[in-house]
Protein backbone atom coordinates (compact mmCIF):
# COMPACT_ATOMS: atom_id res chain seq x y z
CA UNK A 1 13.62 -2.52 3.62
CA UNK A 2 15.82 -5.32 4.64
CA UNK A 3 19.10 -3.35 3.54
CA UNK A 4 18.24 -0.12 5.76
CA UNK A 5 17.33 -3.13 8.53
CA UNK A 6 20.65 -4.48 7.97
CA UNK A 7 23.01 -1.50 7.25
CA UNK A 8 21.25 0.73 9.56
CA UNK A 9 19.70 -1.11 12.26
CA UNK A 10 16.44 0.54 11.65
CA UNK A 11 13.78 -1.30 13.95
CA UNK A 12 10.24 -2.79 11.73
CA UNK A 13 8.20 0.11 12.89
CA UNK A 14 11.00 2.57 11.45
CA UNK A 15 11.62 1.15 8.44
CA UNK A 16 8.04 0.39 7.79
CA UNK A 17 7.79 4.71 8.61
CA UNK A 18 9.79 4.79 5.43
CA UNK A 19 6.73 3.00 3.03
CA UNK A 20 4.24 5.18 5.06
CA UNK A 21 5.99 8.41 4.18
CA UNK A 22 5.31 7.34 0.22
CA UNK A 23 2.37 5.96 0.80
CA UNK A 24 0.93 8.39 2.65
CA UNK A 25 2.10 11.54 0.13
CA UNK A 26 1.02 9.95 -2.72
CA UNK A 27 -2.55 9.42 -1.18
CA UNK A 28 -3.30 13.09 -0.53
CA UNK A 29 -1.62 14.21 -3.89
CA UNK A 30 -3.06 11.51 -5.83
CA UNK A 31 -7.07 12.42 -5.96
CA UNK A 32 -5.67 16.06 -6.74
CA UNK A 33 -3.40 15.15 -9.75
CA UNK A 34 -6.61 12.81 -10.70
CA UNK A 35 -9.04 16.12 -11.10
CA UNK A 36 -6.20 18.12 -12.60
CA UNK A 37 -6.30 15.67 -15.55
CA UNK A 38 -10.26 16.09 -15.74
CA UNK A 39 -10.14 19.12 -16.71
CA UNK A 40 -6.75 19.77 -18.47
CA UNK A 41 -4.79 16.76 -20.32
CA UNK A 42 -1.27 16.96 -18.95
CA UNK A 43 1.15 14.40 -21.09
CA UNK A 44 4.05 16.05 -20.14
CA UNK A 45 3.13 14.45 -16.11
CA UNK A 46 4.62 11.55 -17.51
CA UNK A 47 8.27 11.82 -17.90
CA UNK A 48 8.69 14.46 -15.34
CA UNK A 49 6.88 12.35 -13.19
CA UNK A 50 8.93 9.46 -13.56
CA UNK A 51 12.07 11.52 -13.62
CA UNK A 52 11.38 12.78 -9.59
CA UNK A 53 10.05 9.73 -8.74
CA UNK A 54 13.49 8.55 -9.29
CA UNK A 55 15.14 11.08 -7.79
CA UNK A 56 13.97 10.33 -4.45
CA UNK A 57 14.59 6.99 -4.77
CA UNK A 58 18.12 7.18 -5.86
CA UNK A 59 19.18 9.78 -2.84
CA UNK A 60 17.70 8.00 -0.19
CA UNK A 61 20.87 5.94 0.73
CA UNK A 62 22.90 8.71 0.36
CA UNK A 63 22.06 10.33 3.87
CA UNK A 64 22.37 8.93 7.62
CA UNK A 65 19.85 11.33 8.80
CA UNK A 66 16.15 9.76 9.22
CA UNK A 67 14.42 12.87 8.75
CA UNK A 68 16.43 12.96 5.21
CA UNK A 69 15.72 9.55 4.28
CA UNK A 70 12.08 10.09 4.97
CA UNK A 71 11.88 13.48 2.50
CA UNK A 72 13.67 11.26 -0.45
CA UNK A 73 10.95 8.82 0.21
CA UNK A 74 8.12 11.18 0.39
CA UNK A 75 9.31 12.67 -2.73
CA UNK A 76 9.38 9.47 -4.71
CA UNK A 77 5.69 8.90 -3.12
CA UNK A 78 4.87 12.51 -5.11
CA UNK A 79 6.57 11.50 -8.78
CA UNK A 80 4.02 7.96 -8.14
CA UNK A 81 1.05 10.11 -7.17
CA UNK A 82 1.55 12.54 -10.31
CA UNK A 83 2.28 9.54 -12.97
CA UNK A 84 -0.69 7.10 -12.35
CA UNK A 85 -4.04 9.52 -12.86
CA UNK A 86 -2.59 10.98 -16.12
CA UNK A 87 -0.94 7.55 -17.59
CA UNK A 88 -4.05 5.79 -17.20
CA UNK A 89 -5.90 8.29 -18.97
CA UNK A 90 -3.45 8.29 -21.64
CA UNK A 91 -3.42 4.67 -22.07
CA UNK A 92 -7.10 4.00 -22.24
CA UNK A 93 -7.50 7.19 -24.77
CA UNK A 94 -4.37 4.73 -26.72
CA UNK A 95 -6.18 1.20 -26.35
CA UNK A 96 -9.96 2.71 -26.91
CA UNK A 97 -10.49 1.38 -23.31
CA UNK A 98 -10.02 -2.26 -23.48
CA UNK A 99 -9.36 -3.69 -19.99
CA UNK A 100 -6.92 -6.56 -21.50
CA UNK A 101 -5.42 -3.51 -23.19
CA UNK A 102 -4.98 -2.31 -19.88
CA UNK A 103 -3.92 -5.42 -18.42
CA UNK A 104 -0.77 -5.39 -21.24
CA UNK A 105 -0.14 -1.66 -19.69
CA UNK A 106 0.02 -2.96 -15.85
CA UNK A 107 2.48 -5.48 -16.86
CA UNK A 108 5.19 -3.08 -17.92
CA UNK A 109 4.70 -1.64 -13.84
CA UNK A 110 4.85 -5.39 -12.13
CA UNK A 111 7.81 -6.38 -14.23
CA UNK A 112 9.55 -2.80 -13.01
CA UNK A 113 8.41 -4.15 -9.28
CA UNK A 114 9.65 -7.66 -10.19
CA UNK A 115 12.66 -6.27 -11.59
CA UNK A 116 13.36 -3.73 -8.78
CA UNK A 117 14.43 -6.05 -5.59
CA UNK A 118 16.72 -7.63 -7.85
CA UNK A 119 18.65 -4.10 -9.46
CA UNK A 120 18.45 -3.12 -5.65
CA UNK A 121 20.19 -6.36 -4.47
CA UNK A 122 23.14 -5.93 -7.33
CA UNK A 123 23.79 -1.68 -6.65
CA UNK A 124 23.75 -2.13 -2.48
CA UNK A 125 25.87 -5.09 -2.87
CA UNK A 126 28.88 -3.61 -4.95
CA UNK A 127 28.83 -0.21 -2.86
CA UNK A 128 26.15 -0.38 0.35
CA UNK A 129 23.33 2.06 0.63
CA UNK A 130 25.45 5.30 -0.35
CA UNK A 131 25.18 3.20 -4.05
CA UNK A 132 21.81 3.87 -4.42
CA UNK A 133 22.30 7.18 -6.92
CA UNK A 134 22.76 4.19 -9.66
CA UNK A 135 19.07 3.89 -9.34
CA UNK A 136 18.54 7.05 -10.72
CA UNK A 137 19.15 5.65 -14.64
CA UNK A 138 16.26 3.27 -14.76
CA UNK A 139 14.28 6.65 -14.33
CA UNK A 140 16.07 8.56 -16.92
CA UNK A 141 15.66 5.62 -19.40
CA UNK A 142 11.88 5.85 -18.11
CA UNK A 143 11.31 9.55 -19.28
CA UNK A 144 12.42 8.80 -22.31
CA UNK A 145 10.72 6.30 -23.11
CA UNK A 146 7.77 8.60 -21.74
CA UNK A 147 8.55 11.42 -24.37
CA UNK A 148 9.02 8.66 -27.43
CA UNK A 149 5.41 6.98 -26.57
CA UNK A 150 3.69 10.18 -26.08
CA UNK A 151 5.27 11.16 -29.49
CA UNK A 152 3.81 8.00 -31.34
CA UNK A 153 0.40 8.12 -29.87
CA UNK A 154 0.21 11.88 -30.75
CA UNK A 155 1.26 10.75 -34.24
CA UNK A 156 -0.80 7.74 -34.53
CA UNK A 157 -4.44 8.74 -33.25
CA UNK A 158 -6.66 9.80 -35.06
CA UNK A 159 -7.87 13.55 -34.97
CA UNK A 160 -10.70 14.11 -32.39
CA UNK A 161 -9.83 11.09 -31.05
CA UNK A 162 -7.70 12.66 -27.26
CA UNK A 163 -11.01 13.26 -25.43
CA UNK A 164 -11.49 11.03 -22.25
CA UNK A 165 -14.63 12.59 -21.59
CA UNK A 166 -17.67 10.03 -21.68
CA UNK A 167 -21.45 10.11 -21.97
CA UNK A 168 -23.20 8.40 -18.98
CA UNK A 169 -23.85 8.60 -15.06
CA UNK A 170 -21.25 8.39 -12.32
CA UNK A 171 -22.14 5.08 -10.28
CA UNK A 172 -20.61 6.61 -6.68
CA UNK A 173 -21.67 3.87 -5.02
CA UNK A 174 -20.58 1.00 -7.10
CA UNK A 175 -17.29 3.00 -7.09
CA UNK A 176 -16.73 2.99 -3.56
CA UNK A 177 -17.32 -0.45 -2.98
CA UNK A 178 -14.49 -1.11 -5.55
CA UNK A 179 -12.13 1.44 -3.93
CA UNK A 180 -12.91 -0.62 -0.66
CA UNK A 181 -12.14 -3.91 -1.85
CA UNK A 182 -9.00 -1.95 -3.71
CA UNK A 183 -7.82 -0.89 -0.10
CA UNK A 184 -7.65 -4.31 1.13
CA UNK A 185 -6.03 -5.59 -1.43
CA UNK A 186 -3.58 -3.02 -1.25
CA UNK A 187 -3.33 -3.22 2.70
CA UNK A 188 -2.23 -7.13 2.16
CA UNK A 189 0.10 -6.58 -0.77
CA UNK A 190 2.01 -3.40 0.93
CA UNK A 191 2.47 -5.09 3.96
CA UNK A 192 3.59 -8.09 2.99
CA UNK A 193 5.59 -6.60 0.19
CA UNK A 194 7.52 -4.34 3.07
CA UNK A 195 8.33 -7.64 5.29
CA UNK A 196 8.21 -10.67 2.76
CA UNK A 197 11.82 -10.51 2.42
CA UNK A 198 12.14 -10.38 6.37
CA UNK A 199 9.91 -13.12 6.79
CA UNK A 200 11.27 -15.57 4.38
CA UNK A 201 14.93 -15.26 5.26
CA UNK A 202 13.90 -16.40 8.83
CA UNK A 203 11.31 -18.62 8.09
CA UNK A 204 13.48 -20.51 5.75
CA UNK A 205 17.23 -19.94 7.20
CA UNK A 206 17.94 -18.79 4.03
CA UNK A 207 18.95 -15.21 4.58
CA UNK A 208 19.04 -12.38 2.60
CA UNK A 209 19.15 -13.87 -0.58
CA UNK A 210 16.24 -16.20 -0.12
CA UNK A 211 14.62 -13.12 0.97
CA UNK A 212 15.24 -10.80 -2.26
CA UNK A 213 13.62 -14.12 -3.86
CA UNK A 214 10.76 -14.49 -2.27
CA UNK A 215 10.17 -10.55 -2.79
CA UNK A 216 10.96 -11.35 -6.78
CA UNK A 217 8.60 -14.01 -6.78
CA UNK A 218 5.60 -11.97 -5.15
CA UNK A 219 6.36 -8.78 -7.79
CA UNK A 220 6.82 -11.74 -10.90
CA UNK A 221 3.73 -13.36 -9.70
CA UNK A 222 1.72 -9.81 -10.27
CA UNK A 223 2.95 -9.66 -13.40
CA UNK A 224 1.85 -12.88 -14.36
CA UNK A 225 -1.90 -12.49 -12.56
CA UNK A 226 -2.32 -9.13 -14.35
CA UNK A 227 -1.98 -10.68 -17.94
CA UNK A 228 -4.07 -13.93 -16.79
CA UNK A 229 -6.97 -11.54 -15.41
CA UNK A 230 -7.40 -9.42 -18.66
CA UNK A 231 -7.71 -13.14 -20.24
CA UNK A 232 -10.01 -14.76 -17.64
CA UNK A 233 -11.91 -11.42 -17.93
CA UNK A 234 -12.98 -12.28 -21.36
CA UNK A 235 -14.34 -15.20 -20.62
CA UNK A 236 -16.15 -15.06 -17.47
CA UNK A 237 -16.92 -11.27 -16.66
CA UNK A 238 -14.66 -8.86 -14.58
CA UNK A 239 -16.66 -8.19 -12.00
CA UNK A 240 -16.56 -12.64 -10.97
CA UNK A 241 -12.84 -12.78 -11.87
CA UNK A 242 -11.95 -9.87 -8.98
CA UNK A 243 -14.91 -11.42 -6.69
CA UNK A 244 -13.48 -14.93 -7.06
CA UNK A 245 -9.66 -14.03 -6.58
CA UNK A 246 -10.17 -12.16 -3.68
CA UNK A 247 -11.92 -15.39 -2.08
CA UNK A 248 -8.85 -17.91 -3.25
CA UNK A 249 -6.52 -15.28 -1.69
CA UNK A 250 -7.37 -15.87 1.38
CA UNK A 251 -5.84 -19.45 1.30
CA UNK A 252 -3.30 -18.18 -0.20
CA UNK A 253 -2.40 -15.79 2.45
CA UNK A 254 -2.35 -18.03 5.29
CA UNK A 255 -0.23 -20.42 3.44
CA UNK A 256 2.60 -18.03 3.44
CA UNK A 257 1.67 -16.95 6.88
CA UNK A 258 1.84 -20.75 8.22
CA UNK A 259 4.09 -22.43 5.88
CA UNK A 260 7.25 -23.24 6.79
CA UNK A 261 10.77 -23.98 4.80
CA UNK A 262 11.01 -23.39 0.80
CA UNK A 263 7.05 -24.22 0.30
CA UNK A 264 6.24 -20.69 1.56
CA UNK A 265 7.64 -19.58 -1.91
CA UNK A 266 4.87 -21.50 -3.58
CA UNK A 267 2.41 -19.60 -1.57
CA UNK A 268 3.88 -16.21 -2.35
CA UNK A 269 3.37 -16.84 -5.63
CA UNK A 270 -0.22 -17.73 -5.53
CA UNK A 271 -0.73 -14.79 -2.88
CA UNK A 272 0.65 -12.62 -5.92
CA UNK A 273 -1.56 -13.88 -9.01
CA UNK A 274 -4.77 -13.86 -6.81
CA UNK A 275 -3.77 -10.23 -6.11
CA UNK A 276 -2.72 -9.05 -8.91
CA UNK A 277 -5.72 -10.35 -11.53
CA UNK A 278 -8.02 -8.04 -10.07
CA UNK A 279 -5.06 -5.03 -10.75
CA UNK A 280 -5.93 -4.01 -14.26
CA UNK A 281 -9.66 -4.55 -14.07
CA UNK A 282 -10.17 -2.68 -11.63
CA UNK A 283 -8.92 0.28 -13.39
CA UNK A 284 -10.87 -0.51 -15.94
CA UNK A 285 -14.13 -0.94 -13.85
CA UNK A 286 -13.58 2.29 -11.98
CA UNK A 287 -13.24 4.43 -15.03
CA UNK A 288 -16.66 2.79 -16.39
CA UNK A 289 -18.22 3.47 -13.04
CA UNK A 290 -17.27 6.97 -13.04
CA UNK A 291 -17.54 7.50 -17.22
CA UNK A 292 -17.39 11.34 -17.17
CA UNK A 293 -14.50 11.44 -14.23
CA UNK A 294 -12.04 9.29 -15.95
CA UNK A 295 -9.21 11.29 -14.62
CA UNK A 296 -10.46 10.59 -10.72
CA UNK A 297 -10.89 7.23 -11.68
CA UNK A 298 -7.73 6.31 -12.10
CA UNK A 299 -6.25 8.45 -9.31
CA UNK A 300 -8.29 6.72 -6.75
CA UNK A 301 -7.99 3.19 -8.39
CA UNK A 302 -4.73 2.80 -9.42
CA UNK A 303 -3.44 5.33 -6.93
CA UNK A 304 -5.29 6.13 -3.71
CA UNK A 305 -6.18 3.16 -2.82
CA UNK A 306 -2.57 1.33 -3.27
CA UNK A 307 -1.23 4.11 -1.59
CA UNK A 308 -3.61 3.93 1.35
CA UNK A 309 -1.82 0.19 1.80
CA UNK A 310 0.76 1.77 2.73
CA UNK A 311 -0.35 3.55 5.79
CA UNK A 312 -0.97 0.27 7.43
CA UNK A 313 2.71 -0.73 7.40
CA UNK A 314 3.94 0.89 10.40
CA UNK A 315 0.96 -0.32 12.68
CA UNK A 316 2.90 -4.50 11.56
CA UNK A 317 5.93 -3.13 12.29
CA UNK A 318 5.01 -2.27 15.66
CA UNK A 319 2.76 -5.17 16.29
CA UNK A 320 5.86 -7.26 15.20
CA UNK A 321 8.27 -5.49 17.12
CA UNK A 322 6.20 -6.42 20.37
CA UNK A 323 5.20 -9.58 19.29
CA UNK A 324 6.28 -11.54 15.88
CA UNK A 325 6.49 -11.00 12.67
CA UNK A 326 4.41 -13.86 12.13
CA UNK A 327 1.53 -12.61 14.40
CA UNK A 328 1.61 -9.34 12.61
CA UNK A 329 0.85 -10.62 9.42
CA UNK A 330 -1.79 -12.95 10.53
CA UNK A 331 -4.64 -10.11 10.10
CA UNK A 332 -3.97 -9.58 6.10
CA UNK A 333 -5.14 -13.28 6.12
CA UNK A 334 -8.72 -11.88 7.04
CA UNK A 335 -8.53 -9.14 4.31
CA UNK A 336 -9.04 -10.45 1.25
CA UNK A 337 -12.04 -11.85 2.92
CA UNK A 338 -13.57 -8.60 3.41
CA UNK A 339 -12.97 -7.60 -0.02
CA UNK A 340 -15.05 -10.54 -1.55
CA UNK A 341 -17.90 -9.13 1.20
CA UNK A 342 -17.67 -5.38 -0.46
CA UNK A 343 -17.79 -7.28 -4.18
CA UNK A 344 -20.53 -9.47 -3.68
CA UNK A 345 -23.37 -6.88 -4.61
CA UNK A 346 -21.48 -5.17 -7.29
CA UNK A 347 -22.96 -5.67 -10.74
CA UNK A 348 -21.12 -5.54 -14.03
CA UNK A 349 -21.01 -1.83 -16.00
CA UNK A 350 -21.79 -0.94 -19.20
CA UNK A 351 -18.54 -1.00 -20.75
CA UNK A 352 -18.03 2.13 -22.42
């Protein structure tokens, strides 16, 4: 985001276009891909679908044509919206559907995010935007990895083992009060992922390299929530560890909002755990709220929803384009508010 600001003088609202065209892709696509792996298990989603994923990622510098850039995108948005359904069904079939399994799982994804503004920072640095067909090898190492994991799980299960497929009742309801308290989350973690870096290099004077930091910090801090909510989990209940993040987030929110100099950092960081403990058990929650749709589960829960975050980008860029950046982030402060409102009725499910 701040590179295609920089380089090509995109405005908020057009650059932010650039998250919705993922985003948005990847939320129609996603539900489908979900079903799809109901019905038929498809391992082999998994390294193809991090292969194209990385494809469009690694040609969108390469063109000066919008209308290009936004097709790379959107195609990168459609390797994300095939990989999530099916590796979430693969890796609860692997960890016999332990949510701090699944936390371990989400980790490997926010160290890639964590990871990702930095590897961005080094490849536009040494050759500008046109560089970005270097990103391309993370996604090759990716799909292989892919194919040697499948391999070992294939080996390593037990026979009769690969069905997803539970006994029990789908809990619709529950379910969509998760997904709604997903979609906030997601709205305040998309949008401030797409600006943070903005945002801190002028609140803090420090440019764009206190801005790739501050981006770092939010994507480490996920990793490090994700791992501390499988463990808090375990002692306290999933269902009051999301409920209860959700309502600290909120102060952690408007402390990056309102913070000025180097202390905003802190905040990011906070802002990022109290997101990201809910991350993994949520997963987990959805797929035990819908036991015989496993596949949809996922898709909507680790997919949909996120995705849906990302529609809501374009409407801060605008708002900041007119106004401040600042004022258009104020509203994600309210957010995580209204999530701990859809959670407060939701009851623990039988863990299955």
């Amino acid at each position: 985001m701040p590179f295609f600001v920089a380089e090509r003088a995109y405005t908020y609202a057009a650059a932010a276009g650039l998250v919705l065209a993922a985003s948005l892709l990847s939320s129609v696509v996603q539900p489908v891909f979900g079903a799809l792996t109901d019905r038929w298990p498809m391992p082999w989603l998994l390294p193809v679908s991090t292969l194209v994923g990385g494809i469009g990622v690694s040609m969108c510098g390469v063109t000066d044509s919008y209308a290009l850039t936004l097709a790379f995108v959107a195609l990168s948005g459609i390797g994300v919206a095939a990989y999530h359904p099916e590796s979430a069904r693969v890796a609860r079939a692997a960890s016999a559907g332990s949510h701090t399994a699944m936390g371990w799982f989400s980790l490997g994804g926010n160290i890639g995010f964590a990871t990702a503004p930095i590897v961005v920072a080094a490849v536009v640095a040494l050759g500008g935007l046109r560089a970005t067909p270097v990103l391309l090898v993370p996604a090759v190492l990716g799909s292989v990895l892919c194919v040697v994991a499948l391999r070992a799980i294939a080996v390593n299960r037990p026979a009769g083992s690969g069905g997803t497929r539970a006994e029990g009742t789908d809990d619709w309801a529950s379910f969509g009060r998760l997904s709604g308290s997903i979609v906030c989350r997601s709205i305040v973690f998309v949008g401030l992922s797409a600006f943070i870096a903005l945002y801190a290099a002028d609140r803090t004077g420090g440019g764009e390299v206190v801005g790739t930091a501050a981006l770092f910090v939010l994507y480490l801090g996920g990793a490090v929530g994700t791992v501390l909510g499988g463990a808090l989990a375990n002692r306290f209940g999933r269902v009051a560890v999301v409920r209860w993040s959700n309502a600290v987030a909120v102060l952690a929110v408007a402390g990056v909002v309102f913070v000025p100099g180097p202390l905003m950092l802190v905040f990011v960081a906070c802002t990022s755990a109290c997101l990201y403990v809910p991350f993994s058990l949520s997963i987990t929650l959805g797929q035990d709220y819908l036991p015989r749709r496993v596949g949809t589960a996922s898709g909507v829960t680790l997919g949909l929803t996120v995705s849906v975050g990302g529609i809501a980008s374009p409407l801060i860029g605008a708002v900041a384009d007119r106004t401040s950046l600042q004022v258009a982030l104020i509203p994600l402060i309210v957010l995580p508010a209204v999530s701990w409102l859809l959670l407060r009725a939701l009851r623990e499910p039988e863990s299955r």
